[in-house]
PDB file of N, CA and C in Angstrom:
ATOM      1  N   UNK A   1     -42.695  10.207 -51.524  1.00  0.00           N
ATOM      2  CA  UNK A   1     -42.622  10.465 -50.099  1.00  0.00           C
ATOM      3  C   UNK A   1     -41.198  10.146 -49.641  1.00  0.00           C
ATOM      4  N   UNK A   2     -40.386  11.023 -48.693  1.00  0.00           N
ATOM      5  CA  UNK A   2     -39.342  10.995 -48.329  1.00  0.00           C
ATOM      6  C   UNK A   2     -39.225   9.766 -47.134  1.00  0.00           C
ATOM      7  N   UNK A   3     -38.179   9.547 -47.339  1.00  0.00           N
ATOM      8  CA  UNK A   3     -37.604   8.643 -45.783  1.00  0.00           C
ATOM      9  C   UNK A   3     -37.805   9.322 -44.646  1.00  0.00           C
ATOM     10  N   UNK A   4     -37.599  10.435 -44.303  1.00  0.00           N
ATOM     11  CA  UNK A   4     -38.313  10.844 -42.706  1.00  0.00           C
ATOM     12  C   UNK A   4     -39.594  10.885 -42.727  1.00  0.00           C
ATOM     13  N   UNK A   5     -40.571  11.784 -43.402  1.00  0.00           N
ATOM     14  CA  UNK A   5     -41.775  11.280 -43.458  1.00  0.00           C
ATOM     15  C   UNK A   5     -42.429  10.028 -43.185  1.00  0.00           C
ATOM     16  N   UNK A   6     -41.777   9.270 -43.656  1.00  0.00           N
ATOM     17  CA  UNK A   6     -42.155   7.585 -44.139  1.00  0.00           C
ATOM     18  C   UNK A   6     -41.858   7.026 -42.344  1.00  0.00           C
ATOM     19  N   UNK A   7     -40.802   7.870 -41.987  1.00  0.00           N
ATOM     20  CA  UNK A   7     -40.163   7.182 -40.357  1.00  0.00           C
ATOM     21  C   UNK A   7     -41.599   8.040 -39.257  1.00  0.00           C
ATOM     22  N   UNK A   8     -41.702   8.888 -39.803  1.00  0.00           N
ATOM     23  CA  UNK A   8     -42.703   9.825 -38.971  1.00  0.00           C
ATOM     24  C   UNK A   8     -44.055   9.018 -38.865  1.00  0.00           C
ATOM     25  N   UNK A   9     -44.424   8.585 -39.901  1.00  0.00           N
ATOM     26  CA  UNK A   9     -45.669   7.844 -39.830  1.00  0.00           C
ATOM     27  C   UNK A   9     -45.423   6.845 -39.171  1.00  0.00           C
ATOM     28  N   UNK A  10     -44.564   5.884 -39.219  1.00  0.00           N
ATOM     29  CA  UNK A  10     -44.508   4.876 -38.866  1.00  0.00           C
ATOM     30  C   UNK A  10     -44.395   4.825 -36.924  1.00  0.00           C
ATOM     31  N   UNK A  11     -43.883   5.745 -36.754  1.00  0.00           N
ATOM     32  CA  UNK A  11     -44.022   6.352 -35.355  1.00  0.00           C
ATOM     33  C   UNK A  11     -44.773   6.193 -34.714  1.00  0.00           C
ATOM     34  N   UNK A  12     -45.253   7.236 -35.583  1.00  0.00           N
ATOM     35  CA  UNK A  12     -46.745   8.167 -34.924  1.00  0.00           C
ATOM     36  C   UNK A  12     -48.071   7.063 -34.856  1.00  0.00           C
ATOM     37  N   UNK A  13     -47.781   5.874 -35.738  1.00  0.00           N
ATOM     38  CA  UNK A  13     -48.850   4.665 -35.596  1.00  0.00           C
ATOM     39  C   UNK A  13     -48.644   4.271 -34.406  1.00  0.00           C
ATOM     40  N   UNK A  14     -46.977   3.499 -34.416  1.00  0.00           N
ATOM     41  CA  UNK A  14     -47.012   2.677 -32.927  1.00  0.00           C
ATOM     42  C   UNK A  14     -47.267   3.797 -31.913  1.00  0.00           C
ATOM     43  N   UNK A  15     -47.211   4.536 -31.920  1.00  0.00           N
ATOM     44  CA  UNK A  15     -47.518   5.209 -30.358  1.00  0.00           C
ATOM     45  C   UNK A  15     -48.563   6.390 -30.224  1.00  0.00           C
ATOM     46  N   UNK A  16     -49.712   5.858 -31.246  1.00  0.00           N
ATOM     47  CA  UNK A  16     -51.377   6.313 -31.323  1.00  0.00           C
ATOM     48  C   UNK A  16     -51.948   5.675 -30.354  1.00  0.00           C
ATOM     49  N   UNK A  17     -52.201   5.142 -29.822  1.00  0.00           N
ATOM     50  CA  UNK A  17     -52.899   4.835 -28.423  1.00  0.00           C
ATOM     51  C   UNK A  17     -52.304   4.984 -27.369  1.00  0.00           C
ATOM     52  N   UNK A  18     -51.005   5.672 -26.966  1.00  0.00           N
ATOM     53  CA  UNK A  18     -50.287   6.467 -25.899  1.00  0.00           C
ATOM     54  C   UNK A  18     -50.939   7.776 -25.996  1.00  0.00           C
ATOM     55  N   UNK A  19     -50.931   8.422 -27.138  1.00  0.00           N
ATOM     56  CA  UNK A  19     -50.662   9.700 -27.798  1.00  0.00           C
ATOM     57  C   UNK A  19     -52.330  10.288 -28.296  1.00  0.00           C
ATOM     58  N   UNK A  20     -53.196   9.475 -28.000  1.00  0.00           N
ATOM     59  CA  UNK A  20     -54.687   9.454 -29.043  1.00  0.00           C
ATOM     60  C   UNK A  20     -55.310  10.852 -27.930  1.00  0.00           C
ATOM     61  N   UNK A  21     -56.182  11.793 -27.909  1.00  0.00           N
ATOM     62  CA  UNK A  21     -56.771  12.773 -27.207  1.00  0.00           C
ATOM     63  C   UNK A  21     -58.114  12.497 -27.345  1.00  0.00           C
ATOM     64  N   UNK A  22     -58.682  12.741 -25.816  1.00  0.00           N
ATOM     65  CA  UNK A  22     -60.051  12.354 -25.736  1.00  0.00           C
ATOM     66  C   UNK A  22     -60.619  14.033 -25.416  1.00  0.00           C
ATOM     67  N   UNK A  23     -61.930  14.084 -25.697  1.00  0.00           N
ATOM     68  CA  UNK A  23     -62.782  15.336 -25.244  1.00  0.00           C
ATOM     69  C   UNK A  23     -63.132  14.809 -23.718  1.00  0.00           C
ATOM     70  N   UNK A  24     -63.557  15.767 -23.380  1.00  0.00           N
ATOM     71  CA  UNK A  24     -63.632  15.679 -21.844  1.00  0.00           C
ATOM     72  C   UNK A  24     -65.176  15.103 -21.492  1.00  0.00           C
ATOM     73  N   UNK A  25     -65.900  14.935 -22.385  1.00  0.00           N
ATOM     74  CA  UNK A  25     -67.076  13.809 -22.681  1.00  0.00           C
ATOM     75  C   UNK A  25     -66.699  12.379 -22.717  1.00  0.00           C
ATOM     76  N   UNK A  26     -65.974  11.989 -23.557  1.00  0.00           N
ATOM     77  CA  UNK A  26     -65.118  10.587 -23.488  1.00  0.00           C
ATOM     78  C   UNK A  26     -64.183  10.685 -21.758  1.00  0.00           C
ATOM     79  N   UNK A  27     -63.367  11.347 -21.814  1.00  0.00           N
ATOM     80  CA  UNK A  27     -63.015  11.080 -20.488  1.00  0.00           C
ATOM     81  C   UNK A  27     -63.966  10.744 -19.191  1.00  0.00           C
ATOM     82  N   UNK A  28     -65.044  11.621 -19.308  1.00  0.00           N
ATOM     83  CA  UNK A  28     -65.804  11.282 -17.876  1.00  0.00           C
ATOM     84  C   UNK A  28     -66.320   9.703 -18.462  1.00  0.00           C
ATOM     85  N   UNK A  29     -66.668   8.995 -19.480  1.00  0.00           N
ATOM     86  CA  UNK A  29     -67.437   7.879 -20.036  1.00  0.00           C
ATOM     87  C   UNK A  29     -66.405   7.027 -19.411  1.00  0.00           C
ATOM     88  N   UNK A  30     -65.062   7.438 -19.864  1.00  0.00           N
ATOM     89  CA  UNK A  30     -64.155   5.903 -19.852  1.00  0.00           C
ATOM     90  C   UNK A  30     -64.132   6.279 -18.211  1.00  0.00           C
ATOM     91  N   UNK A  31     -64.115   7.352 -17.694  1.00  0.00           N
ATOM     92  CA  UNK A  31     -63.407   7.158 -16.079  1.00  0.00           C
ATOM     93  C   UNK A  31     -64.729   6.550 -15.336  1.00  0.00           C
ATOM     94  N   UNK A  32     -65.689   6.552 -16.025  1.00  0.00           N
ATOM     95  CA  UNK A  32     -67.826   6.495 -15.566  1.00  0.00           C
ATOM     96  C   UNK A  32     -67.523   7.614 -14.479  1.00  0.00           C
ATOM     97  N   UNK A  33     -67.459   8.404 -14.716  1.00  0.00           N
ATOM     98  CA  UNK A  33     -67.713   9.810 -13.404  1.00  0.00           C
ATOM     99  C   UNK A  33     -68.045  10.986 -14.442  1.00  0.00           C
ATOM    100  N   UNK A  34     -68.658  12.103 -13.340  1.00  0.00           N
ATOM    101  CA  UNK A  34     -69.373  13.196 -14.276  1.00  0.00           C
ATOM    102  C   UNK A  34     -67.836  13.807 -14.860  1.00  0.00           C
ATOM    103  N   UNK A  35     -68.675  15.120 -15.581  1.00  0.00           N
ATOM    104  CA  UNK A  35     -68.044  16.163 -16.226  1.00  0.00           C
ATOM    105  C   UNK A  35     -67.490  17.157 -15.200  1.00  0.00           C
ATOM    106  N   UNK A  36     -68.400  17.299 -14.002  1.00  0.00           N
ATOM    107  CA  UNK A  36     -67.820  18.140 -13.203  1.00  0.00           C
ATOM    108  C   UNK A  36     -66.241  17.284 -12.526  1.00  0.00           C
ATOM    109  N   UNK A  37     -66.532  15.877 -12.101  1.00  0.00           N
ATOM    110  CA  UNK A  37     -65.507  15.526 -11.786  1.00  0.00           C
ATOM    111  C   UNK A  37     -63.987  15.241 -12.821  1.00  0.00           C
ATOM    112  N   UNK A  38     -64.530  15.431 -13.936  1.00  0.00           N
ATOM    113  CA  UNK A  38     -62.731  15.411 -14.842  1.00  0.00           C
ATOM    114  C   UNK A  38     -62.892  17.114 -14.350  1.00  0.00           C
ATOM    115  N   UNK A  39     -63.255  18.020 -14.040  1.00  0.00           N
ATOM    116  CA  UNK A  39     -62.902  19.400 -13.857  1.00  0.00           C
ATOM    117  C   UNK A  39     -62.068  19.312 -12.718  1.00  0.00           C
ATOM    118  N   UNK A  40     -62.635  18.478 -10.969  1.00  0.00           N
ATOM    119  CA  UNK A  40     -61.686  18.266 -10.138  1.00  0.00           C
ATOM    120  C   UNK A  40     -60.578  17.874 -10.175  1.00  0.00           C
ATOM    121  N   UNK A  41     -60.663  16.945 -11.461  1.00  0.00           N
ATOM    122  CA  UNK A  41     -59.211  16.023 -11.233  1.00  0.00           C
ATOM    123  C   UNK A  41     -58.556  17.099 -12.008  1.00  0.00           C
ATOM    124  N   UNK A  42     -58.929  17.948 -12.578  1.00  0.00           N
ATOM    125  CA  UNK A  42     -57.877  19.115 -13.746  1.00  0.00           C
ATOM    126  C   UNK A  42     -57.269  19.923 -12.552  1.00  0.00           C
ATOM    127  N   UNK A  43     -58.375  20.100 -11.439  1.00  0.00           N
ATOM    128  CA  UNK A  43     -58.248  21.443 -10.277  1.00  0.00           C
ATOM    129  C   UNK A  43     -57.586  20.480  -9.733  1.00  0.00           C
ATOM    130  N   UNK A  44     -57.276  19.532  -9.011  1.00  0.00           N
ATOM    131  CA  UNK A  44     -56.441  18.653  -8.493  1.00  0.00           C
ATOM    132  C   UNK A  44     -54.807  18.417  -8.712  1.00  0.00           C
ATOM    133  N   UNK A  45     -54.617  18.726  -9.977  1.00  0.00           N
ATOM    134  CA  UNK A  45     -53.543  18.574 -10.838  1.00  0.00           C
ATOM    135  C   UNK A  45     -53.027  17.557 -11.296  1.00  0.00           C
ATOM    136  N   UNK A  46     -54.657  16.276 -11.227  1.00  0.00           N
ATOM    137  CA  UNK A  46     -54.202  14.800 -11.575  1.00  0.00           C
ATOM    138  C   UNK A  46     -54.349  14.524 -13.013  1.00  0.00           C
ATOM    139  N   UNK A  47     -54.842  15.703 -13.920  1.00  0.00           N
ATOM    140  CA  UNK A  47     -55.026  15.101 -15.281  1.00  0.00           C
ATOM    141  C   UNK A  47     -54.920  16.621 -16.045  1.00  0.00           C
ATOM    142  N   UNK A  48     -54.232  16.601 -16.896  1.00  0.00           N
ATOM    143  CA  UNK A  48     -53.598  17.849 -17.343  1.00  0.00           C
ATOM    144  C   UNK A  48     -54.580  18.041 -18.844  1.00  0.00           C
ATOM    145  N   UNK A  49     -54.994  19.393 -19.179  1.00  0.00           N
ATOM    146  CA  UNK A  49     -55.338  20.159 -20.646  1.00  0.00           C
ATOM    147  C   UNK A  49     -54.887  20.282 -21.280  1.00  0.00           C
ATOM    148  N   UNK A  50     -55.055  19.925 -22.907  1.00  0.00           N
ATOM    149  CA  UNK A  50     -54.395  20.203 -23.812  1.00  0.00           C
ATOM    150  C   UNK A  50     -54.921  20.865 -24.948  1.00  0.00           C
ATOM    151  N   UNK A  51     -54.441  22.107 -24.780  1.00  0.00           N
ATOM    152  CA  UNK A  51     -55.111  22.981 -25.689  1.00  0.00           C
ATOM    153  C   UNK A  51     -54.796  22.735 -27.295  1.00  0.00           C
ATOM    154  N   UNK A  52     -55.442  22.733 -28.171  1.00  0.00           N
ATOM    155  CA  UNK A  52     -55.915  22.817 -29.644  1.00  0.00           C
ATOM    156  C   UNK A  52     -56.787  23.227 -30.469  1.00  0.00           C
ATOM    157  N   UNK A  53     -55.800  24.862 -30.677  1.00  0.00           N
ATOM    158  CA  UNK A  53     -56.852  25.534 -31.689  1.00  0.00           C
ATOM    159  C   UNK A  53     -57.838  25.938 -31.162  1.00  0.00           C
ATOM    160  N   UNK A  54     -58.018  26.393 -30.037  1.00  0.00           N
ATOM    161  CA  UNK A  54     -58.859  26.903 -28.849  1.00  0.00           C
ATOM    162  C   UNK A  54     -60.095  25.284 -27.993  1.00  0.00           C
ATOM    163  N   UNK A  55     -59.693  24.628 -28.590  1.00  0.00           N
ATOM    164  CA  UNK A  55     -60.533  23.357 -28.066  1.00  0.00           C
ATOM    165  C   UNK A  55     -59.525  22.504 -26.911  1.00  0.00           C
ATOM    166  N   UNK A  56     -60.299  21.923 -25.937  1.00  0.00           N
ATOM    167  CA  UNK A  56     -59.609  21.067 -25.048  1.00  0.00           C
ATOM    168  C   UNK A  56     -59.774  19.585 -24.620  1.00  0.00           C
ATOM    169  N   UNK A  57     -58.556  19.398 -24.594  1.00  0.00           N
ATOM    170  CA  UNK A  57     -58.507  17.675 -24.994  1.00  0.00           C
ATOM    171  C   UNK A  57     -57.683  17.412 -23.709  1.00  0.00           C
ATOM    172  N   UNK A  58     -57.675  15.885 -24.067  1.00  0.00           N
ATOM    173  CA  UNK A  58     -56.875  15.566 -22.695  1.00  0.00           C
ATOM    174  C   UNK A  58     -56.287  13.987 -23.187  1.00  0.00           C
ATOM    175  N   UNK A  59     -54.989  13.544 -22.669  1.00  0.00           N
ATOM    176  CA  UNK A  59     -54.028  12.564 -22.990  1.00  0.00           C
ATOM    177  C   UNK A  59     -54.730  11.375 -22.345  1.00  0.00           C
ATOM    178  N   UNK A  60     -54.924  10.343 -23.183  1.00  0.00           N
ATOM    179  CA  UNK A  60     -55.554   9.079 -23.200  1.00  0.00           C
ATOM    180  C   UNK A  60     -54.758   8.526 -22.341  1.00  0.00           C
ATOM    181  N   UNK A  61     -53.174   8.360 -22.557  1.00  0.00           N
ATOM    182  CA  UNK A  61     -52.263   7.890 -21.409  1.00  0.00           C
ATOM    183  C   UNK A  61     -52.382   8.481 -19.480  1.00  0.00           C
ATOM    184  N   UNK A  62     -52.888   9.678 -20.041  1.00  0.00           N
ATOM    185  CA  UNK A  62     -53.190  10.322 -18.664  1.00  0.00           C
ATOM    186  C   UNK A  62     -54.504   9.402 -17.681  1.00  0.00           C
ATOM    187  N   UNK A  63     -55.519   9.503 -18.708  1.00  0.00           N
ATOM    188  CA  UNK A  63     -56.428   8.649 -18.346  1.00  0.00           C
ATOM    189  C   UNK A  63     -56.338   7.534 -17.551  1.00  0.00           C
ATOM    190  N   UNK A  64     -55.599   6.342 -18.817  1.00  0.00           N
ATOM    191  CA  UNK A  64     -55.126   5.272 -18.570  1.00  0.00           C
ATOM    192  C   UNK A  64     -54.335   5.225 -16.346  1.00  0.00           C
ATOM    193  N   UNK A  65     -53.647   5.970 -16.817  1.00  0.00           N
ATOM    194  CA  UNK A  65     -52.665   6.263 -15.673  1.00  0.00           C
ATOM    195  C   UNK A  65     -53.746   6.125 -14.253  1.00  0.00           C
ATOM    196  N   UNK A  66     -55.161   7.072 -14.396  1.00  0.00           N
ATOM    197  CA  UNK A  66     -55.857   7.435 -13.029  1.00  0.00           C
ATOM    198  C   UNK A  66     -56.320   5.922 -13.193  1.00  0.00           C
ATOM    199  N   UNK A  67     -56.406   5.380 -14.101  1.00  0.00           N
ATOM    200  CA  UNK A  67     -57.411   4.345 -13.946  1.00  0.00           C
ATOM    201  C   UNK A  67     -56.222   2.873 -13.240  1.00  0.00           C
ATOM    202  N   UNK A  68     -55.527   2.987 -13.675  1.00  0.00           N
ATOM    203  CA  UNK A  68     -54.235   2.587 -12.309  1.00  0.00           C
ATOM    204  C   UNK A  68     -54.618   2.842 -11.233  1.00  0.00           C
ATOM    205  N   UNK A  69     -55.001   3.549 -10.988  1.00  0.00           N
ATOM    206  CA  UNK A  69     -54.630   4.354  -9.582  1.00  0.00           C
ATOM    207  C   UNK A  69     -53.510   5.234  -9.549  1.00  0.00           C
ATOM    208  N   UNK A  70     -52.862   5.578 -10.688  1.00  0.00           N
ATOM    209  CA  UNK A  70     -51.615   6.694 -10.193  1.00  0.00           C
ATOM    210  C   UNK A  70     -51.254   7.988 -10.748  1.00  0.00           C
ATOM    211  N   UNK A  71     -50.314   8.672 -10.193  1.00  0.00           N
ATOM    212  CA  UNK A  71     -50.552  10.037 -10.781  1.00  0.00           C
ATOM    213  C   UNK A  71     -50.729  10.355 -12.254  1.00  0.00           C
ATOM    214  N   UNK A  72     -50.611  11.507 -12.662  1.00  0.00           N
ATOM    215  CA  UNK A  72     -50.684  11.880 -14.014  1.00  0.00           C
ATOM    216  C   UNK A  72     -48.977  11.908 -13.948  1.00  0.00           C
ATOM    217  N   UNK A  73     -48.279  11.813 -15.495  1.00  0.00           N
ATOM    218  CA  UNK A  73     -46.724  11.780 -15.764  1.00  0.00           C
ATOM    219  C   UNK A  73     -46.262  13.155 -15.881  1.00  0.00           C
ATOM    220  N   UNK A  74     -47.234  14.052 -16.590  1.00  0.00           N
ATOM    221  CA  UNK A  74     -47.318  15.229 -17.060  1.00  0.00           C
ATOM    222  C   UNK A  74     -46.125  16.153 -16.466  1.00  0.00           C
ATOM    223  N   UNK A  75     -44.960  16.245 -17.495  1.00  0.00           N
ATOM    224  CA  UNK A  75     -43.487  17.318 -16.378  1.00  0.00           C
ATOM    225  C   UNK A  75     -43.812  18.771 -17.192  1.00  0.00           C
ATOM    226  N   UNK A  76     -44.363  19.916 -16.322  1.00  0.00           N
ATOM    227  CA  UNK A  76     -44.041  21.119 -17.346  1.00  0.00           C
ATOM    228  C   UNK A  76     -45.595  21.382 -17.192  1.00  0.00           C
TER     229      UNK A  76
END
């Protein structure tokens, strides 16, 4: 295994629980609100989709963020 590889992993560990994607089942659990409401907060523009491979996920940090109380970071 190469030295960037080796730097890539090591990365991608520390910043797996910034970076981790929840289904939109886990999201309504951790936020305790329905399914229809992670749809508002998507129509809202407080918690952004992330498409994969035709499936949709959503940024754990995003989460984290409402559960602050504050916006989503999401630029773009």
């Amino acid at each position: 295994m190469n030295t960037h590889i080796q730097t890539m992993k090591i990365e991608h560990t520390q910043n797996s629980a910034e970076d981790k994607l929840l289904r939109k089942k886990q999201v309504a659990h951790t936020l305790a609100c329905s399914l229809r409401t992670v749809d508002r907060l998507v129509n809202a523009g407080r918690l952004t989709r992330v498409r994969i491979l035709g499936g949709i996920r959503f940024r754990f940090s995003q989460v984290q963020n409402l559960m602050k109380g504050g916006q989503h970071d999401f630029q773009g």
